[in-house]
C-alpha atoms as a PDB file:
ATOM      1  CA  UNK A   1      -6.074 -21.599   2.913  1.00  0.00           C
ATOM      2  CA  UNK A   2      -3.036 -22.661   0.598  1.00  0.00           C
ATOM      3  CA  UNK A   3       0.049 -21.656   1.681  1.00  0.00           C
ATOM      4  CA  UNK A   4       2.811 -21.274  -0.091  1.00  0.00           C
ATOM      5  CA  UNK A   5       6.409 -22.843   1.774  1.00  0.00           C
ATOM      6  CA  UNK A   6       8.890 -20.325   1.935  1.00  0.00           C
ATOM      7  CA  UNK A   7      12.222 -21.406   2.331  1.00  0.00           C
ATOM      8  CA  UNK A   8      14.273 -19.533   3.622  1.00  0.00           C
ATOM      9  CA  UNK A   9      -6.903  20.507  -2.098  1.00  0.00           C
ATOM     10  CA  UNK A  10      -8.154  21.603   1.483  1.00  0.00           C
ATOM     11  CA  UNK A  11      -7.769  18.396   2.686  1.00  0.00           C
ATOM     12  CA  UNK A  12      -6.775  19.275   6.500  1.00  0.00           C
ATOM     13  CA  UNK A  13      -3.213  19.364   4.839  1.00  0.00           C
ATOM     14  CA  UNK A  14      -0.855  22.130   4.245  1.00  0.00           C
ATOM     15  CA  UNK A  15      -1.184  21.614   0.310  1.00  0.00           C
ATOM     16  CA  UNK A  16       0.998  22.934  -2.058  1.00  0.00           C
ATOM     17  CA  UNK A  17       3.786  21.385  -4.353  1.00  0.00           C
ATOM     18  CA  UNK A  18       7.219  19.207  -3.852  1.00  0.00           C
ATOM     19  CA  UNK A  19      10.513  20.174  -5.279  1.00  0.00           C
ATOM     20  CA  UNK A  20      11.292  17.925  -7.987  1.00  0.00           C
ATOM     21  CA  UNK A  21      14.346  17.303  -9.312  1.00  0.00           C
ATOM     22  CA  UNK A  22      15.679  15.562 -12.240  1.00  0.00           C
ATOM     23  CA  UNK A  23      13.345  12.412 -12.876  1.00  0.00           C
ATOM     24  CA  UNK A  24      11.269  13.715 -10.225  1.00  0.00           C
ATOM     25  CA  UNK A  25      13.461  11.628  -7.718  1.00  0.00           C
ATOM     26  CA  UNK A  26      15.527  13.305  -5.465  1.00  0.00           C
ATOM     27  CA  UNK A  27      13.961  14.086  -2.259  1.00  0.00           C
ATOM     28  CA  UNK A  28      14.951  17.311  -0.374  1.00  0.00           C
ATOM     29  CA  UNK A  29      16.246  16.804   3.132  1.00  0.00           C
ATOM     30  CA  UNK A  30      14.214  14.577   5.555  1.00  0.00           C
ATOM     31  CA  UNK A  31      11.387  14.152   3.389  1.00  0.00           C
ATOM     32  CA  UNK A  32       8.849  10.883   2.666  1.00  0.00           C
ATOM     33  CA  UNK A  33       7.111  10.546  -0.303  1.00  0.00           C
ATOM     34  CA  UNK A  34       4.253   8.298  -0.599  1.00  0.00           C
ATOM     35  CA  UNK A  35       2.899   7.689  -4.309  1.00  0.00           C
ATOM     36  CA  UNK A  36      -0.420   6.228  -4.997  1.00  0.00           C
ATOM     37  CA  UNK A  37       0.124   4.961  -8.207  1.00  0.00           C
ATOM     38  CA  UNK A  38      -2.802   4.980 -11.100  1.00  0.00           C
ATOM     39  CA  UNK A  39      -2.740   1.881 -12.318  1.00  0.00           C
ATOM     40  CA  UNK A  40      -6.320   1.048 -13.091  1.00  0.00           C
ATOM     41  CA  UNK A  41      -8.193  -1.100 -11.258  1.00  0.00           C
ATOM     42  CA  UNK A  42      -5.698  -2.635  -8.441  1.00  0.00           C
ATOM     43  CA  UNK A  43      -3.328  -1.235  -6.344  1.00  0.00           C
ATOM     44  CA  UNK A  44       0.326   0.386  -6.203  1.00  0.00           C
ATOM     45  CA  UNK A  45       1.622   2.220  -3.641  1.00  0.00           C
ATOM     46  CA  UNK A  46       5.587   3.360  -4.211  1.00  0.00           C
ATOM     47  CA  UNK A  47       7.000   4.258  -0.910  1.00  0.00           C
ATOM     48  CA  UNK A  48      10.346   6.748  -0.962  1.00  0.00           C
ATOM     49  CA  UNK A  49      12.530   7.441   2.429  1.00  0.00           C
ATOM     50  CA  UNK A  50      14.850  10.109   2.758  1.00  0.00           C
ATOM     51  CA  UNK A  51      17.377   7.464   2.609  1.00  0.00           C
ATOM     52  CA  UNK A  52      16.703   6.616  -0.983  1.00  0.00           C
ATOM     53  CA  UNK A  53      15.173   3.277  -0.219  1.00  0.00           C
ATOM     54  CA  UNK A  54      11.883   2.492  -1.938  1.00  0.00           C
ATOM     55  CA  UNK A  55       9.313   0.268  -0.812  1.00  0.00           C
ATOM     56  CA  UNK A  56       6.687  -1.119  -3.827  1.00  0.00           C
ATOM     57  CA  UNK A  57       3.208  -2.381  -2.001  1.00  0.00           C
ATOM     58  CA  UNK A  58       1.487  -4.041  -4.557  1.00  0.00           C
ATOM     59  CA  UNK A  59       1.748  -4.004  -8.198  1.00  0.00           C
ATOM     60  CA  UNK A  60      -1.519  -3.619  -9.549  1.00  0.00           C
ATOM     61  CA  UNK A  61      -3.410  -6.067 -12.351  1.00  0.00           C
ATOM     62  CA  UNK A  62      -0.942  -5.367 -15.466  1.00  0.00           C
ATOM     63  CA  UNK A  63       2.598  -4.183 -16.138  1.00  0.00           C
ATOM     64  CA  UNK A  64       1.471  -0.661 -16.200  1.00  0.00           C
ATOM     65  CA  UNK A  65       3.318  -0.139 -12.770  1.00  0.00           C
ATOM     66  CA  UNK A  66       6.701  -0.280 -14.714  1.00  0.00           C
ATOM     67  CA  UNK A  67       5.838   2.624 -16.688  1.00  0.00           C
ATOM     68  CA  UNK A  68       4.741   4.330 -13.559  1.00  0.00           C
ATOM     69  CA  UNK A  69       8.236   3.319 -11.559  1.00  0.00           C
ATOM     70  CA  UNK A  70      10.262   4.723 -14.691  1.00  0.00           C
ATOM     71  CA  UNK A  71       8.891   7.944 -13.993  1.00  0.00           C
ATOM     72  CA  UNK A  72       9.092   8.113 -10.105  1.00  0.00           C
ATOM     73  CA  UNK A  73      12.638   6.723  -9.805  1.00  0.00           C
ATOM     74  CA  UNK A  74      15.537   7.663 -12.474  1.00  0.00           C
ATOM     75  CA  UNK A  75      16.735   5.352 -15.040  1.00  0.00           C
ATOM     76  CA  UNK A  76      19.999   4.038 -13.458  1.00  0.00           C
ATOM     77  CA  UNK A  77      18.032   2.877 -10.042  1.00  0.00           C
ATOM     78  CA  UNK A  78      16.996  -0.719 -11.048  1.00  0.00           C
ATOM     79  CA  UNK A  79      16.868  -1.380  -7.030  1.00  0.00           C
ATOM     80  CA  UNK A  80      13.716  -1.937  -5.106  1.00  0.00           C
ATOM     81  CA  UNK A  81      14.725  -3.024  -1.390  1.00  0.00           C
ATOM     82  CA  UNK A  82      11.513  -3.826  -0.327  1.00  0.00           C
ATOM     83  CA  UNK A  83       7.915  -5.544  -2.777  1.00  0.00           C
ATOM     84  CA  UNK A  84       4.940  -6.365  -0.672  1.00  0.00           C
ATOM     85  CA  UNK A  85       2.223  -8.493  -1.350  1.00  0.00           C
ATOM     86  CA  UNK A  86      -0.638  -7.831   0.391  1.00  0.00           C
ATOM     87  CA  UNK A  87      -2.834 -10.620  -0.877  1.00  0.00           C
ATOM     88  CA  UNK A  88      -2.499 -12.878  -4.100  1.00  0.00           C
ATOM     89  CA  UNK A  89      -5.316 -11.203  -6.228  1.00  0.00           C
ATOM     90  CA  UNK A  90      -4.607 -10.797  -9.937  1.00  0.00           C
ATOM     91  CA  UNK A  91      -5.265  -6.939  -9.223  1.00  0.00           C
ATOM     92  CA  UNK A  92      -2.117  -6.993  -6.807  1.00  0.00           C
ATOM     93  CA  UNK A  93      -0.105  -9.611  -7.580  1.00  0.00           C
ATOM     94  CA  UNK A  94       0.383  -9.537 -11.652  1.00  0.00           C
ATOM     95  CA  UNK A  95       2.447  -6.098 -11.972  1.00  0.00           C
ATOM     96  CA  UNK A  96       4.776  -7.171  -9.132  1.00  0.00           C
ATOM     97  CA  UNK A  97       5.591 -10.291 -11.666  1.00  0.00           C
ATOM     98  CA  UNK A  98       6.580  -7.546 -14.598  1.00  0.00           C
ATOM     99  CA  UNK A  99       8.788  -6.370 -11.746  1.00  0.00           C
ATOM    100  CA  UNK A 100      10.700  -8.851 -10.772  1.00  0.00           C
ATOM    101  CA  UNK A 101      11.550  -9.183 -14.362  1.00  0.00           C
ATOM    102  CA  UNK A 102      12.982  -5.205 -14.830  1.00  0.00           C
ATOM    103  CA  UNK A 103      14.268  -4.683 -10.797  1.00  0.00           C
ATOM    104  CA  UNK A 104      16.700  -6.427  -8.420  1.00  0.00           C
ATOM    105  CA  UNK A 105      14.552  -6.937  -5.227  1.00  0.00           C
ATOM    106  CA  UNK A 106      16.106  -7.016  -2.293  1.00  0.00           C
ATOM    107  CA  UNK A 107      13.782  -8.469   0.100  1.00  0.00           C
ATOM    108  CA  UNK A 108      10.014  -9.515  -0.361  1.00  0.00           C
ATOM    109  CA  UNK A 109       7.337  -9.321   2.477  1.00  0.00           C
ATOM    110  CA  UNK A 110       4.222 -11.550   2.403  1.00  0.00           C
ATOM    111  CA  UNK A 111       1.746 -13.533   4.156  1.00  0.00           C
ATOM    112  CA  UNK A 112       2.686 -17.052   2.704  1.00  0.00           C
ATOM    113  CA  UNK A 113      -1.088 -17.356   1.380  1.00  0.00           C
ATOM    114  CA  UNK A 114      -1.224 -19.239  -2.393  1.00  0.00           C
ATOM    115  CA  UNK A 115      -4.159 -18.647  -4.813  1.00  0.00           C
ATOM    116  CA  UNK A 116      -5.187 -21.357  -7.418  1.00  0.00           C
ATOM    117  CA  UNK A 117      -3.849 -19.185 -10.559  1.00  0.00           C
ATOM    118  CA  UNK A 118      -1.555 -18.796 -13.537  1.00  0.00           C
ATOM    119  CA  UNK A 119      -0.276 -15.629 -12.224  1.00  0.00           C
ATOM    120  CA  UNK A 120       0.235 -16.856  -8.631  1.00  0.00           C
ATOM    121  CA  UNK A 121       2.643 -19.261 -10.242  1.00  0.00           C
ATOM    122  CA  UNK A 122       4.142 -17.234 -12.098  1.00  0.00           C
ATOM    123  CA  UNK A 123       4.592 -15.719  -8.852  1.00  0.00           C
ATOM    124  CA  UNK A 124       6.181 -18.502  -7.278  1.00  0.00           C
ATOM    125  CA  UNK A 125       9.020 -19.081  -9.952  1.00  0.00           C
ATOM    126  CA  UNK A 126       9.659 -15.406  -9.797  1.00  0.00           C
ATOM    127  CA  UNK A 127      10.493 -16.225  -5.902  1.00  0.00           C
ATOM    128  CA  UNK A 128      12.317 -19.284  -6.653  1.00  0.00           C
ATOM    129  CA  UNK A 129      14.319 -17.178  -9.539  1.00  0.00           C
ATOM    130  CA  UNK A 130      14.796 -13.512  -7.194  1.00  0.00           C
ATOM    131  CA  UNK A 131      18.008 -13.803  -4.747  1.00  0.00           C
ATOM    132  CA  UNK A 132      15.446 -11.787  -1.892  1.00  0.00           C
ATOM    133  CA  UNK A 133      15.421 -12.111   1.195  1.00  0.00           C
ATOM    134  CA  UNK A 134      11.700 -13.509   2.120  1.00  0.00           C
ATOM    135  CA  UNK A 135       9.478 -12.555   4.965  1.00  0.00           C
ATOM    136  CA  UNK A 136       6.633 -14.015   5.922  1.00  0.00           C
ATOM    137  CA  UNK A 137       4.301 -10.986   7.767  1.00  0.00           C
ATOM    138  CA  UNK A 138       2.276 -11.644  10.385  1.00  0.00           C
ATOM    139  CA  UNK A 139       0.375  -9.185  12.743  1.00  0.00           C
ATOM    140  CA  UNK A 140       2.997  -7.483  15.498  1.00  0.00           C
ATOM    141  CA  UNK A 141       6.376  -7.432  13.379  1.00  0.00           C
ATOM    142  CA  UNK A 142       7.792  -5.247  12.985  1.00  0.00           C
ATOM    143  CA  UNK A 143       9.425  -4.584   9.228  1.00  0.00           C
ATOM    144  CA  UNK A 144      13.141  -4.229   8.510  1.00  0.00           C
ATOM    145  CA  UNK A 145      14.308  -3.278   5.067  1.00  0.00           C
ATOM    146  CA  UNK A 146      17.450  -0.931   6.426  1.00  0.00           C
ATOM    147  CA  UNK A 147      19.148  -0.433   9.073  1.00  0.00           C
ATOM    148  CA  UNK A 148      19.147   3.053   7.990  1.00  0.00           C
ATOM    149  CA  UNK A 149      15.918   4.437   8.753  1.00  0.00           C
ATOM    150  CA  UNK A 150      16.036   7.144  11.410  1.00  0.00           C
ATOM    151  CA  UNK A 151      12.842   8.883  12.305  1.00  0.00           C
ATOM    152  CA  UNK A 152      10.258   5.899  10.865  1.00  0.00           C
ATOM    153  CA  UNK A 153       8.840   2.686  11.431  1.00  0.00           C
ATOM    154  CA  UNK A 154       6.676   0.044   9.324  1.00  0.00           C
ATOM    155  CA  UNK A 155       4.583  -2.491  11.262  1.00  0.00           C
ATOM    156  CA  UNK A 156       2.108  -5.206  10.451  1.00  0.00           C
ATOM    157  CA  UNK A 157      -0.865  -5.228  11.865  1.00  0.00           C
ATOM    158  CA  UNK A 158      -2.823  -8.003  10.422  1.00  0.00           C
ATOM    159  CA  UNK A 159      -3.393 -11.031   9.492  1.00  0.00           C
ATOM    160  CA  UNK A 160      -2.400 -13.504  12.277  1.00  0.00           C
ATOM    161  CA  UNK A 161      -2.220 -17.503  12.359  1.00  0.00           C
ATOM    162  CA  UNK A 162      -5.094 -17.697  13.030  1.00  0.00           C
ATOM    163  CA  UNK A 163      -6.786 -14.928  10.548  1.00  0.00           C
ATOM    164  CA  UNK A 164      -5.445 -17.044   7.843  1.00  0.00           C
ATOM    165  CA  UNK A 165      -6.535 -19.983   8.938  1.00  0.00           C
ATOM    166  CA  UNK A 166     -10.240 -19.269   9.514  1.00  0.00           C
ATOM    167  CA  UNK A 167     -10.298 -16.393   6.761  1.00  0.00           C
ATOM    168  CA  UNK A 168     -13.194 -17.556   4.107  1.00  0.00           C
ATOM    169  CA  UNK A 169     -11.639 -15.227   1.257  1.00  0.00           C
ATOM    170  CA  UNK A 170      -8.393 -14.874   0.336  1.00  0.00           C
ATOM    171  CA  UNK A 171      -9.075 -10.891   0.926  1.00  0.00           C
ATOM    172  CA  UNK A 172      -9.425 -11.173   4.758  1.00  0.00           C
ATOM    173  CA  UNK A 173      -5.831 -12.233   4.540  1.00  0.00           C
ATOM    174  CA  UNK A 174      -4.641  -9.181   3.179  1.00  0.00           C
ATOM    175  CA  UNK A 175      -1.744  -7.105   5.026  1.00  0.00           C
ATOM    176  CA  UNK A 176      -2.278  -4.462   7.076  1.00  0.00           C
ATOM    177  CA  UNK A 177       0.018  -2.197   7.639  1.00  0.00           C
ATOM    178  CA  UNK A 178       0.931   0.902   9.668  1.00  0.00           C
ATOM    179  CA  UNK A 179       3.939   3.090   8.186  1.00  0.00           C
ATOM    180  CA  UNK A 180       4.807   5.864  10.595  1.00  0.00           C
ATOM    181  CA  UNK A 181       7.073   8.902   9.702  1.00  0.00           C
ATOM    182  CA  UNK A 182       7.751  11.152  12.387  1.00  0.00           C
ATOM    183  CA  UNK A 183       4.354  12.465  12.930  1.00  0.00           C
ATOM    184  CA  UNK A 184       3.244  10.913  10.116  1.00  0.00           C
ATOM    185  CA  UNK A 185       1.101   7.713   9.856  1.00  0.00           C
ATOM    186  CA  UNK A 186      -0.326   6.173   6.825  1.00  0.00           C
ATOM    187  CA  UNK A 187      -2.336   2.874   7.199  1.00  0.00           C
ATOM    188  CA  UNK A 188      -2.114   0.310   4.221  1.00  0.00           C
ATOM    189  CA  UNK A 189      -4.554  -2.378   4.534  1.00  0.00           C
ATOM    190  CA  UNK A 190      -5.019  -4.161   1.100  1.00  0.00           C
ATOM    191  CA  UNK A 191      -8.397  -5.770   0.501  1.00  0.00           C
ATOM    192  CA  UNK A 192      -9.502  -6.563   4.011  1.00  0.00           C
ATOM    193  CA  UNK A 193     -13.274  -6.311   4.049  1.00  0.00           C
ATOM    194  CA  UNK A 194     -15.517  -5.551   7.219  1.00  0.00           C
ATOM    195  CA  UNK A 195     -15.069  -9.053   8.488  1.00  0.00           C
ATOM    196  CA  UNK A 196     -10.945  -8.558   9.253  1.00  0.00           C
ATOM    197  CA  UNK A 197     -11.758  -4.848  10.248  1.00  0.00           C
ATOM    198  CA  UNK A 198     -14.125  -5.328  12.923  1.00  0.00           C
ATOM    199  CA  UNK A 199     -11.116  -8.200  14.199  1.00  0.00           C
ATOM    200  CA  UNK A 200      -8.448  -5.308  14.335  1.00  0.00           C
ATOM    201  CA  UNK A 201     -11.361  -3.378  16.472  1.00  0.00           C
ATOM    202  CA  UNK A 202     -11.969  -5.784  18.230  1.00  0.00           C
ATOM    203  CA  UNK A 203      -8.180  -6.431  19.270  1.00  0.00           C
ATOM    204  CA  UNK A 204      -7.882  -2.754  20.365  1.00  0.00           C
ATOM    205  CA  UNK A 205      -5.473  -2.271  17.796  1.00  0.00           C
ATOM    206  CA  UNK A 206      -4.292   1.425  17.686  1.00  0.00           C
ATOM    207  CA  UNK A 207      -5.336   2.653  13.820  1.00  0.00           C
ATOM    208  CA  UNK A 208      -5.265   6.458  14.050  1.00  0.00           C
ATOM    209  CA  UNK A 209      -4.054   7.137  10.910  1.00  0.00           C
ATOM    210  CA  UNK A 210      -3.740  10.694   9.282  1.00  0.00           C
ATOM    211  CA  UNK A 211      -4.099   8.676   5.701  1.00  0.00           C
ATOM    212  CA  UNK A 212      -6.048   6.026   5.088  1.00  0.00           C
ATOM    213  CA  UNK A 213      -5.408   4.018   1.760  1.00  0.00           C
ATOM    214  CA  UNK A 214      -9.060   2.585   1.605  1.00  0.00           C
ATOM    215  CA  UNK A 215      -9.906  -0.972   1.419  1.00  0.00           C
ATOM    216  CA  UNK A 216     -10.874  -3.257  -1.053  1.00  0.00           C
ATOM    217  CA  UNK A 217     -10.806   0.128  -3.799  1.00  0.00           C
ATOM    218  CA  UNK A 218     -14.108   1.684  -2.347  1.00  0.00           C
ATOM    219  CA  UNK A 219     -16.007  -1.279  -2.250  1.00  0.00           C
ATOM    220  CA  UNK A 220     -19.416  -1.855   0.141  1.00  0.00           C
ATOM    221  CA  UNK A 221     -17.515  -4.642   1.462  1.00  0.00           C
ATOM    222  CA  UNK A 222     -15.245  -2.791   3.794  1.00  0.00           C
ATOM    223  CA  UNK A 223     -15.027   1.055   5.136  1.00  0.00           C
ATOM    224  CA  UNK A 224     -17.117   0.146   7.802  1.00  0.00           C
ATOM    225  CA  UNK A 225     -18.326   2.848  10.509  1.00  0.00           C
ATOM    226  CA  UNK A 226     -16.271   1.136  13.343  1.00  0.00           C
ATOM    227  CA  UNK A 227     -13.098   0.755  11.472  1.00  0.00           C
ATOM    228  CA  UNK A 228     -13.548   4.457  10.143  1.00  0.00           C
ATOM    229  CA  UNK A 229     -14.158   6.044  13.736  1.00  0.00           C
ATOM    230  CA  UNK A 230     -11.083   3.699  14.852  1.00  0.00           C
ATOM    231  CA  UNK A 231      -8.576   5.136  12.437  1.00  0.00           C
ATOM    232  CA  UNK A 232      -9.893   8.582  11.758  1.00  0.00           C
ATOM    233  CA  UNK A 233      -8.285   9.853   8.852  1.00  0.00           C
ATOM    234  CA  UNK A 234      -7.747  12.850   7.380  1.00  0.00           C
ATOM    235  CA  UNK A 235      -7.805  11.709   3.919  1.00  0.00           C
ATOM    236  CA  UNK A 236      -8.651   8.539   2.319  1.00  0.00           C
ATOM    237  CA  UNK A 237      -7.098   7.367  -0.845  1.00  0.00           C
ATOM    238  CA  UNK A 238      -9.093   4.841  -3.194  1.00  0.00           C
ATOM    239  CA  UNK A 239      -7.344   3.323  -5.973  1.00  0.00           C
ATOM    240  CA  UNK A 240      -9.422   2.293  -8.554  1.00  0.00           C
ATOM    241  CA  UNK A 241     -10.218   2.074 -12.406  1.00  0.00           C
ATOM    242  CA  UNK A 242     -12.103   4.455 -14.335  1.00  0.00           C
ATOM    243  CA  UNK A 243     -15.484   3.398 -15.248  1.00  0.00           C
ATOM    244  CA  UNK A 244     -14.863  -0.123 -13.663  1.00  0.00           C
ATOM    245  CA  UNK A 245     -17.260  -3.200 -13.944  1.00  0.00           C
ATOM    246  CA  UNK A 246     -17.477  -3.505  -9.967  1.00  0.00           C
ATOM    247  CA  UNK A 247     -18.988  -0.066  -9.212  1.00  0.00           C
ATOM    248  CA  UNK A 248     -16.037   0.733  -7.201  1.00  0.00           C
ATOM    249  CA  UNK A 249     -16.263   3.400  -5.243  1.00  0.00           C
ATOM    250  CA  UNK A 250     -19.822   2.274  -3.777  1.00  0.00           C
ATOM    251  CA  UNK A 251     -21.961   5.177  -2.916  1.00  0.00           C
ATOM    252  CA  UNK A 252     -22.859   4.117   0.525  1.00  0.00           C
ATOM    253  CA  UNK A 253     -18.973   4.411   1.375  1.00  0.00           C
ATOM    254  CA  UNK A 254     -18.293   7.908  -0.160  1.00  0.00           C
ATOM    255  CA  UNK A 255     -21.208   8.921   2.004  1.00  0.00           C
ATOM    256  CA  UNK A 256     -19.621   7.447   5.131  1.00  0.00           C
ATOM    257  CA  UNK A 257     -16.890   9.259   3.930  1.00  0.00           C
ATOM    258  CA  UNK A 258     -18.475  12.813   3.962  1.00  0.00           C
ATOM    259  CA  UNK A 259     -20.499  11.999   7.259  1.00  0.00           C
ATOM    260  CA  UNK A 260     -17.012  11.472   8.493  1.00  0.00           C
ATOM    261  CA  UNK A 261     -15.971  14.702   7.397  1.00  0.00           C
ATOM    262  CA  UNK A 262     -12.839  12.613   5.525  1.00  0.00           C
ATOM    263  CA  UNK A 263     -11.610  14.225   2.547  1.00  0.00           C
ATOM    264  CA  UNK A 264     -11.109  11.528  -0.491  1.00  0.00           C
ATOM    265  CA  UNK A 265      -8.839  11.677  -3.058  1.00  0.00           C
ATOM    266  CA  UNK A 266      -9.249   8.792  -5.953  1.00  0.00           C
ATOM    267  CA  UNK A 267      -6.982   7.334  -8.594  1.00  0.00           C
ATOM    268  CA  UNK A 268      -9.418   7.652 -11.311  1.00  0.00           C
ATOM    269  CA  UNK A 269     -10.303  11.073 -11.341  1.00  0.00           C
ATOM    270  CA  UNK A 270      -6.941  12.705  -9.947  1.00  0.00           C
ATOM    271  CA  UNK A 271      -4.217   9.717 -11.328  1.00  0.00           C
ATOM    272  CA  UNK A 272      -1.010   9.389  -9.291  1.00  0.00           C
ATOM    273  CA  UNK A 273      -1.547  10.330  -5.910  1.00  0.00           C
ATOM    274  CA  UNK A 274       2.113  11.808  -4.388  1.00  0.00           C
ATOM    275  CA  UNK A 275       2.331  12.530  -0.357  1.00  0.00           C
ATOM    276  CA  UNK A 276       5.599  14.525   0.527  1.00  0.00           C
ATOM    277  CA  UNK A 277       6.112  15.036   4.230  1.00  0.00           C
ATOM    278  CA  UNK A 278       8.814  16.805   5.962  1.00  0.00           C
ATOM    279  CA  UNK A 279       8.993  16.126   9.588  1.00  0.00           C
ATOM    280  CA  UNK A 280      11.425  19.407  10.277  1.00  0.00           C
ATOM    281  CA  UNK A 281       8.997  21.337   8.934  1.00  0.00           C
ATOM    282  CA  UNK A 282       5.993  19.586  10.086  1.00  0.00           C
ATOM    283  CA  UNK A 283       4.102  19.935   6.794  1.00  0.00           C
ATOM    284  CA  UNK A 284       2.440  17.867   3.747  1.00  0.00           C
ATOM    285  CA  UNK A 285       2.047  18.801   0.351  1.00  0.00           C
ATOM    286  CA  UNK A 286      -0.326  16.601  -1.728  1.00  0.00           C
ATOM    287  CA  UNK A 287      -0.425  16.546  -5.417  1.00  0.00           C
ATOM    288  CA  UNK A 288      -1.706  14.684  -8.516  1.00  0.00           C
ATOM    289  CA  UNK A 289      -1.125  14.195 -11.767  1.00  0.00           C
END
């Protein structure tokens, strides 16, 4: 692989609706808010602590997410502290470009991994341009954004060295990632198809997960029996475009879905996604728009 150098409702949930406040923002209390954003075919996930801090995985395959971001966060807040790449893919990679253009970014996690592209490059001078601190993930680190972050934790579980450097597709060297709110845990895991799931099996790798944000958007690549059984969900998210040329969602997965008994929610028929959690209270509310 290229590498880049880096220099330096009933869904087993209490459902029912979040308290929004001007612009949508302000979060009551000790609550998360995890927003699966619709952004056609790719992926955005905007992730909000009690704190304030947001964290942008992904940034789907157009500038779209900015519109999105302008209506989750209010005008004045032109500060993300934390963009994560999972994997350079145009359907990932592209919006977090339009980004860096509108937001200061504070730091910047990825794996290191380059892609042959216009956009990747566009990528790098976007780097080279952003005063961020960089990160380079890899499997057991554990992710600092703030030292302000009581009650939650963010840690990579894939790729390592050695998944990038035997991976045949640039998708099996997505990031995986396991963000854990007081009881809480949501599992991010890019594009990673059955090939890098059956290696996080393998490994023994603790996955319970109470949401799932589904690989690869849905596609018979990935969502494999093993890796489903390991991390058990309660409800898997698929982002993906409406009427799409891949046939994302594949059948045979929202079948392994139901045999699972895991509710799905999907960014083409319900839109923006938003998980609030209150650990004092110990419930979720789920809604879309």
């Amino acid at each position: 692989m290229e590498k880049w150098r880096v220099r330096a409702i009933g869904l087993l949930f209490a459902l029912g609706f979040a308290n929004w406040s001007l612009w949508g923002y302000a979060l009551a209390g000790n609550t998360l808010r995890v927003t699966f954003l619709d952004v056609g075919q790719g992926d955005a996930i905007l992730v909000e602590t009690p704190q304030g801090h947001q964290i942008l995985i992904d940034g789907g395959p157009d500038s779209k997410v900015l519109e999105k971001l302008g209506k989750q966060m209010p005008f004045w807040d032109k500060t993300i502290d934390l963009v994560v790449l999972t994997h350079p893919e145009a359907d990932h990679i592209t919006g977090l470009v339009a980004v860096f253009e509108q937001y200061n970014v504070k730091s910047v996690l990825w794996t290191g991994v380059g892609h042959k592209s216009n956009i990747f490059a566009a990528w790098e001078r976007a780097l080279e341009k952003e005063d961020a601190r960089i990160m380079l993930a890899r499997a057991g680190q554990k992710v600092v954004w703030s030292q302000n972050f009581a009650n939650g934790s963010m840690e990579i579980l894939y790729p390592d060295d050695s998944a990038i450097a035997t991976a045949r597709a640039v998708n099996d060297t997505s990031i995986v990632s396991r963000f854990i709110f007081g009881e809480q845990r949501f599992l991010f895991t890019g594009d990673v198809t059955k090939i890098a799931e059956q290696k996080l099996v393998d490994q023994g790798i603790y996955l319970d997960s109470h949401v799932l944000k589904v690989p690869h958007h849905g596609s018979k690549t990935s969502s494999s029996e093993s890796f489903l059984a390991a991390v058990s969900p309660s409800l898997a998210v698929i982002q993906v475009g409406a009427d799409n040329r891949y046939g994302h969602p594949a059948k045979e997965v929202l079948d392994r879905f139901a045999a699972f008994g895991i509710s799905v929610l999907r960014s083409d028929l319900q839109g923006d996604i938003i998980i609030t959690y209150d650990p004092s209270k110990g419930r979720t509310h789920i809604r879309h728009d």
